[in-house]
N, C-alpha and C. Protein backbone atom coordinates (compact mmCIF):
# COMPACT_ATOMS: atom_id res chain seq x y z
N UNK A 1 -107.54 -83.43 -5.93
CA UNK A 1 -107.90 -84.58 -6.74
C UNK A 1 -106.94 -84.66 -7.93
N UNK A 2 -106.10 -86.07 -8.14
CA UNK A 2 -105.72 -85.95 -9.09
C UNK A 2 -106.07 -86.43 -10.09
N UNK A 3 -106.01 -86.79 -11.59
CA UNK A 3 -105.92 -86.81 -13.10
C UNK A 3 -106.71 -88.10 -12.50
N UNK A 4 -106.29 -89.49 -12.26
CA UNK A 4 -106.66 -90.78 -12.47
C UNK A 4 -108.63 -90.41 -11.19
N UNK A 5 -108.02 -89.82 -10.09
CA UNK A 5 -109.33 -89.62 -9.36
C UNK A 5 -110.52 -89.30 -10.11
N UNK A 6 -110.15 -88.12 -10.93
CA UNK A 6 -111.32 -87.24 -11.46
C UNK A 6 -111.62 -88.27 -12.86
N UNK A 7 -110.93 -88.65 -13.38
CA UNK A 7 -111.46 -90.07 -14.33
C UNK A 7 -112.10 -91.53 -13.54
N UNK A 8 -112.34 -92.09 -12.58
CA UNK A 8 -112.92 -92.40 -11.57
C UNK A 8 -114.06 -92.04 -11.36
N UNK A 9 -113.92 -91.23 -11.14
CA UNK A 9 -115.26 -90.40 -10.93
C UNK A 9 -116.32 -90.17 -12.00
N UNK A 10 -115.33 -90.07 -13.05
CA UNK A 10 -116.37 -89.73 -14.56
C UNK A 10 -116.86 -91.14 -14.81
N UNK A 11 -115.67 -92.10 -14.87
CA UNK A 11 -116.82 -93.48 -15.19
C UNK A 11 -117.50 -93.81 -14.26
N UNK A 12 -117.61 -93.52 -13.03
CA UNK A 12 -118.53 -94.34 -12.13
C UNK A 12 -120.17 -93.04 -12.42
N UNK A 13 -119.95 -92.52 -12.50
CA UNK A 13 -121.25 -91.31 -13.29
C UNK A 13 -121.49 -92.52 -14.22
N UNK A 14 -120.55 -92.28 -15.30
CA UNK A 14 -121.21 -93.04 -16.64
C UNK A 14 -122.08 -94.58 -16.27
N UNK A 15 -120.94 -95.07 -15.73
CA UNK A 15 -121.27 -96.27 -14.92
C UNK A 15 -122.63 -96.36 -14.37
N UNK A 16 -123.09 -95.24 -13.93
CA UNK A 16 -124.79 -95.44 -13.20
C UNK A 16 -125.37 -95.41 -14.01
N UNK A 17 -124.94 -94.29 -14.78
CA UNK A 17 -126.13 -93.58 -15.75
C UNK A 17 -126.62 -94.80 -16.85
N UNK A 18 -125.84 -95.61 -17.34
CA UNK A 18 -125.92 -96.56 -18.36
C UNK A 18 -126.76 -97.75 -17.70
N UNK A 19 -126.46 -98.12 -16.55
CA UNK A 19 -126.87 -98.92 -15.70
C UNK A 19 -128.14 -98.76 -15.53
N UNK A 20 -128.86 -97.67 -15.33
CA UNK A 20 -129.99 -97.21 -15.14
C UNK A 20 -130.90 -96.77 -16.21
N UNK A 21 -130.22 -96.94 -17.56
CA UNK A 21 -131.17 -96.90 -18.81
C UNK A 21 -131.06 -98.67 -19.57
N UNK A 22 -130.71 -99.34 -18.98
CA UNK A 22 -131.04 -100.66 -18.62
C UNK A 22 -132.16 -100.97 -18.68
N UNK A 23 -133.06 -102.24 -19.01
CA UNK A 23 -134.07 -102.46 -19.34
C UNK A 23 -134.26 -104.00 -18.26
N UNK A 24 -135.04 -104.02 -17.25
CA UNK A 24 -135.45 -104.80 -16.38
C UNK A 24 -136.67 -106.08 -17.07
N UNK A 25 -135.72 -107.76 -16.85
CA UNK A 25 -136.12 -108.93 -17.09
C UNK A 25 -137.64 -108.66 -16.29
N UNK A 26 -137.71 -108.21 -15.05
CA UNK A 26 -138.41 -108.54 -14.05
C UNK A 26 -139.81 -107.67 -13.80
N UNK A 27 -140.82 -108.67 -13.66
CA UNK A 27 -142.25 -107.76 -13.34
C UNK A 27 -141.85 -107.38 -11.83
N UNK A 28 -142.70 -106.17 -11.90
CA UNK A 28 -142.52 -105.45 -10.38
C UNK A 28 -143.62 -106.42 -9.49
N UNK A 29 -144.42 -107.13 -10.33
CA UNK A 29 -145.77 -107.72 -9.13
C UNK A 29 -144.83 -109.32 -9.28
N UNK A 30 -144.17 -109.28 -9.84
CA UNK A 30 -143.65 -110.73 -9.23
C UNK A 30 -142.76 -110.45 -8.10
N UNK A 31 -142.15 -109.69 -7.66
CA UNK A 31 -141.25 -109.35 -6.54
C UNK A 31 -142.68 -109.24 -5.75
N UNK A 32 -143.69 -108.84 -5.49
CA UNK A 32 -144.50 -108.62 -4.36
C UNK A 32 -145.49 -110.20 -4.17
N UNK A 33 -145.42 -110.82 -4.84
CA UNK A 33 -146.40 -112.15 -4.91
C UNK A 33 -145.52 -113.60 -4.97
N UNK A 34 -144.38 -113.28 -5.56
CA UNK A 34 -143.23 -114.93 -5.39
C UNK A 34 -143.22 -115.35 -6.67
N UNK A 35 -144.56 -115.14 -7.70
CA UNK A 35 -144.50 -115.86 -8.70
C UNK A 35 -143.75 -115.35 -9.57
N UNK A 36 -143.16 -116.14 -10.41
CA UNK A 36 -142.10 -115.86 -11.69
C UNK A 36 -142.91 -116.24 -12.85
N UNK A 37 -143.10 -115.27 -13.51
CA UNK A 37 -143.01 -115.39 -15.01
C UNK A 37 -142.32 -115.65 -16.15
N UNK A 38 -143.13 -116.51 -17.14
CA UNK A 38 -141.70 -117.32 -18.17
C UNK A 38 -141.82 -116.96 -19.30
N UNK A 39 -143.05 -115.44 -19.42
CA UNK A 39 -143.54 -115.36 -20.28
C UNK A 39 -142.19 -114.73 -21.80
N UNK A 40 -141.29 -114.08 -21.16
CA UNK A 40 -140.27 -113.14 -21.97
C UNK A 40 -138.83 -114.16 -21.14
N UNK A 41 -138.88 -115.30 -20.86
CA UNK A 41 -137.35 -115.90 -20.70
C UNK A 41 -136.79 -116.22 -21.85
N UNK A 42 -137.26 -116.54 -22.57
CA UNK A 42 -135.91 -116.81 -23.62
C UNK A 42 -136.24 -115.67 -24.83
N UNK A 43 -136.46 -114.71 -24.47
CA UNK A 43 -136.35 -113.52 -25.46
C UNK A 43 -135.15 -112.62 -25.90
N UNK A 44 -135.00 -112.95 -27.49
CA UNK A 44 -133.24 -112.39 -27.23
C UNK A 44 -133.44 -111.09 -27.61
N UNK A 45 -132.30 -110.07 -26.92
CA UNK A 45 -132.05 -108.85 -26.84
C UNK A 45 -131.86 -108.42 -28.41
N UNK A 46 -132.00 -107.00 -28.42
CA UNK A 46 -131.73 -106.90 -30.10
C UNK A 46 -131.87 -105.29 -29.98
N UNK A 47 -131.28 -104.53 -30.91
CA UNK A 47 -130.98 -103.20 -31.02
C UNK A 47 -130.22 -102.42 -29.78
N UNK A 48 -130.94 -101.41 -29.40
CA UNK A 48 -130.17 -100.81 -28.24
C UNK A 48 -130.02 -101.54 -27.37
N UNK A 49 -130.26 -102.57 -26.98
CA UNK A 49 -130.56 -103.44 -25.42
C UNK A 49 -129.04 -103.90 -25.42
N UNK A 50 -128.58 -104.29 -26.48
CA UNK A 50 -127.36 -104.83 -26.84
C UNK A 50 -126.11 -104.26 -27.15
N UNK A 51 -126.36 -103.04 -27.17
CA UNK A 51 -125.21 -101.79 -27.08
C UNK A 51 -124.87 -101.34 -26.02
N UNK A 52 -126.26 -101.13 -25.10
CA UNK A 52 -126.40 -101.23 -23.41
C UNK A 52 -125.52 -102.23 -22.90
N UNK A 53 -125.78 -103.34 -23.46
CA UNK A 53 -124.70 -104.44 -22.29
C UNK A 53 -123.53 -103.84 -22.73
N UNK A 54 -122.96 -104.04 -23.94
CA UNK A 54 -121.95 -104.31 -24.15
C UNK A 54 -121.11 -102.82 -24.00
N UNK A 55 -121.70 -101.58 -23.59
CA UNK A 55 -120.84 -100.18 -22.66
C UNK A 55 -120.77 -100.83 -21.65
N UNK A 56 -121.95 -101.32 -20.99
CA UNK A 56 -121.85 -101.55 -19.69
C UNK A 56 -120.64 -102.86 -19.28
N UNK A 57 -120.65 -103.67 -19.68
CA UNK A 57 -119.78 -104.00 -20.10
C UNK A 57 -118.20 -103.28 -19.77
N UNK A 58 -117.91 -102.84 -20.88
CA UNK A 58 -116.78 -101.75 -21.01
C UNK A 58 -116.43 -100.75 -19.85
N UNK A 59 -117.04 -100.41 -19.45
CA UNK A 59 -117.55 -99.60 -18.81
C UNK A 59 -116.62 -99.69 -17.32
N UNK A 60 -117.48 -101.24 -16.70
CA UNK A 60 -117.16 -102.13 -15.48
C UNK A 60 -115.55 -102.21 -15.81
N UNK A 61 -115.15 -103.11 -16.68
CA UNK A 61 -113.62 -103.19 -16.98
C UNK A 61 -113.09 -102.05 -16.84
N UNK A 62 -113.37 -100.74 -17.44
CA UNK A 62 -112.70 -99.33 -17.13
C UNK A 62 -112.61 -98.85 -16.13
N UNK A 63 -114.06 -99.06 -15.23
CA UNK A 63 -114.09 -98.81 -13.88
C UNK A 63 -113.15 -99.44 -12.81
N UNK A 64 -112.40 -100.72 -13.48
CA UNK A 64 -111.94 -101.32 -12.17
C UNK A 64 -110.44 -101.42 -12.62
N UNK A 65 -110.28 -101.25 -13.62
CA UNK A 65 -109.02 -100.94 -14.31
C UNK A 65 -108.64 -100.00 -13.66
N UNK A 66 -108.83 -99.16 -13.95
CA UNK A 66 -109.19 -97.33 -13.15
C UNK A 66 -108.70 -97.54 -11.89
N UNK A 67 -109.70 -98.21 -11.18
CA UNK A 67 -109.75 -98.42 -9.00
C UNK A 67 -108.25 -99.17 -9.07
N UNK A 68 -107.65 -100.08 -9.78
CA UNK A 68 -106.63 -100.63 -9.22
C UNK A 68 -105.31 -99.75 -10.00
N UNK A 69 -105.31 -98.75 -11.05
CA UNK A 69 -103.99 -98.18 -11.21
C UNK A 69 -104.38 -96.78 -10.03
N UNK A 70 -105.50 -96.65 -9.49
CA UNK A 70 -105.40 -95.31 -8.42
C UNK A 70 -105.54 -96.11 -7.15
N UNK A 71 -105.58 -96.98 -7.23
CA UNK A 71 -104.91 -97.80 -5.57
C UNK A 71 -103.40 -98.00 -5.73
N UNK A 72 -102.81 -98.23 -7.08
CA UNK A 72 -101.70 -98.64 -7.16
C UNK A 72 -100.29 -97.03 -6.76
N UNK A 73 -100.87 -96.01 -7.57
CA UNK A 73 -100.39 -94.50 -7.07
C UNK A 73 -101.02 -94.43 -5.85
N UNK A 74 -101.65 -94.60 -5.40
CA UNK A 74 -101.49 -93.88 -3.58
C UNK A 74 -100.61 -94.56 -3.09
N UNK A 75 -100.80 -96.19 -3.08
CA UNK A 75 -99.55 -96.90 -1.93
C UNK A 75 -97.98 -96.69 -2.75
N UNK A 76 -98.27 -96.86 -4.39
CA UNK A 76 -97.16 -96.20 -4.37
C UNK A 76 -96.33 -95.00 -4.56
N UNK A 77 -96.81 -93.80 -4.61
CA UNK A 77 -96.58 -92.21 -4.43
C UNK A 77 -97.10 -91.92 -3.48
N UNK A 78 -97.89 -92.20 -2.61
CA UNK A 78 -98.69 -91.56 -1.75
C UNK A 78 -99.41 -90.26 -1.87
N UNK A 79 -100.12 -90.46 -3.42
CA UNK A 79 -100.55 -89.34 -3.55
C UNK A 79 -102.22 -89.23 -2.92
């Protein structure tokens, strides 16, 4: 594994992990019944919720930044 792989690897970790302390719009009994609730739609984000996007955020861009300079060394070094 080289240098750019093993950084790859670290953001896509980070990448979940942030992803998954994420805070869900969605009731779990509206996925089982159809109905949507409007009760929290226009509720704006505020404190951590908003530091959350905006790694996550960062994050995605790093991640794919990342995937295309280690696609770019294999086809071109063939490492």
């Amino acid at each position: 594994m080289k240098f750019v792989d093993i950084l790859l690897l670290i953001f896509s970790i980070w990448l979940i992990a942030v992803i998954v302390l994420q805070k869900s719009d969605d009731d779990a009994n509206s996925a089982f019944t159809g109905e949507k609730s409007e009760l929290f739609a226009n509720k704006k984000e505020r404190g951590i919720d908003v530091w959350i996007k905006y790694i996550t955020a960062g994050l995605c861009v790093a991640f794919f930044v990342l995937a295309i300079v280690a696609s770019f060394f294999v086809v071109r070094f063939g490492i």
